[in-house]
Protein backbone atom coordinates (compact mmCIF):
# COMPACT_ATOMS: atom_id res chain seq x y z
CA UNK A 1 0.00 0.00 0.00
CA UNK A 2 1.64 3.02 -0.81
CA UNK A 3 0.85 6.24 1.27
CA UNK A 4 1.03 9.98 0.42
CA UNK A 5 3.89 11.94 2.33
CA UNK A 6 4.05 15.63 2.87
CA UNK A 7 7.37 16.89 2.85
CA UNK A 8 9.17 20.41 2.88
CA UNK A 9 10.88 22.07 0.28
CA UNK A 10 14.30 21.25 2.08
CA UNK A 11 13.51 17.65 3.26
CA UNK A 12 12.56 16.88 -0.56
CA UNK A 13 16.26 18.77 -1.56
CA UNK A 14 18.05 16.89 1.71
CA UNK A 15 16.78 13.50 0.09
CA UNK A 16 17.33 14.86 -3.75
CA UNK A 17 21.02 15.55 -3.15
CA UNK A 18 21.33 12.06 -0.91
CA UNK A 19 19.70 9.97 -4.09
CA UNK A 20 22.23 12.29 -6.33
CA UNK A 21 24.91 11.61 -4.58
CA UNK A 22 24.30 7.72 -4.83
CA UNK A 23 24.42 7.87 -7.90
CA UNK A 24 27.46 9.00 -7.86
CA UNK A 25 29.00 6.35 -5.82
CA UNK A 26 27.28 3.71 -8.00
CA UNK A 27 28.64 5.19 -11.35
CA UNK A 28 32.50 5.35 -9.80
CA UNK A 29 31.98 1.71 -9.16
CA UNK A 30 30.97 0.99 -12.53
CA UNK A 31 34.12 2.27 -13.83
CA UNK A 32 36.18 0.56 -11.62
CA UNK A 33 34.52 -2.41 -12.05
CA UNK A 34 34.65 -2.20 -15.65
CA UNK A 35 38.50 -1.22 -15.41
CA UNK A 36 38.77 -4.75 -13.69
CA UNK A 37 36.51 -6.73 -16.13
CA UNK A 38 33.93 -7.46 -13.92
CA UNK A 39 30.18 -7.81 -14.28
CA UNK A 40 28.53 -4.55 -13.69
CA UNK A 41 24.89 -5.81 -14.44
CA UNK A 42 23.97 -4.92 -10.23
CA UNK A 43 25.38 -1.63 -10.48
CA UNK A 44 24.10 -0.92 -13.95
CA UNK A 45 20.45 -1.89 -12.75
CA UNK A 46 21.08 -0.03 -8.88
CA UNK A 47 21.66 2.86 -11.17
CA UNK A 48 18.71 2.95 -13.47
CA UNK A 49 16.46 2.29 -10.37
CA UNK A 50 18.06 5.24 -8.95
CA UNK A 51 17.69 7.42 -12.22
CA UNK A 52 14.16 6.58 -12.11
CA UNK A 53 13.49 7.34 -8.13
CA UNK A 54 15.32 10.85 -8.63
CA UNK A 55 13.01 11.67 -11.94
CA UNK A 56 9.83 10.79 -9.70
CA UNK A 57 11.18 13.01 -7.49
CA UNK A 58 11.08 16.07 -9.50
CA UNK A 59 7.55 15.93 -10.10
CA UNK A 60 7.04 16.09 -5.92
CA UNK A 61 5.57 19.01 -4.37
């Protein structure tokens, strides 16, 4: 069940800079990972599902 939250404008930033910065971390991995010639199917799919969760988050109000 999903339920409706009210947030503030800097509680929505606070948690759109956290998700950002994620991202981050996960696309630094991918390179390393790739620079070692390893799978990087998890991170590539943490990623999108991070992508997505930040784009939702720009239409919050």
């Amino acid at each position: 069940m999903m339920k409706i939250l009210k947030l503030t404008e800097n509680e929505l930033v606070t948690i759109k800079v956290a998700l950002y910065s994620h991202m981050q971390h996960i696309r630094k991995d991918i390179e390393q990972a790739k620079r070692e010639g390893k799978d990087t199917s998890f991170q590539e799919q943490a990623l999108q599902d991070a992508q997505q969760a930040f784009e939702a988050l720009n239409f919050a109000q």
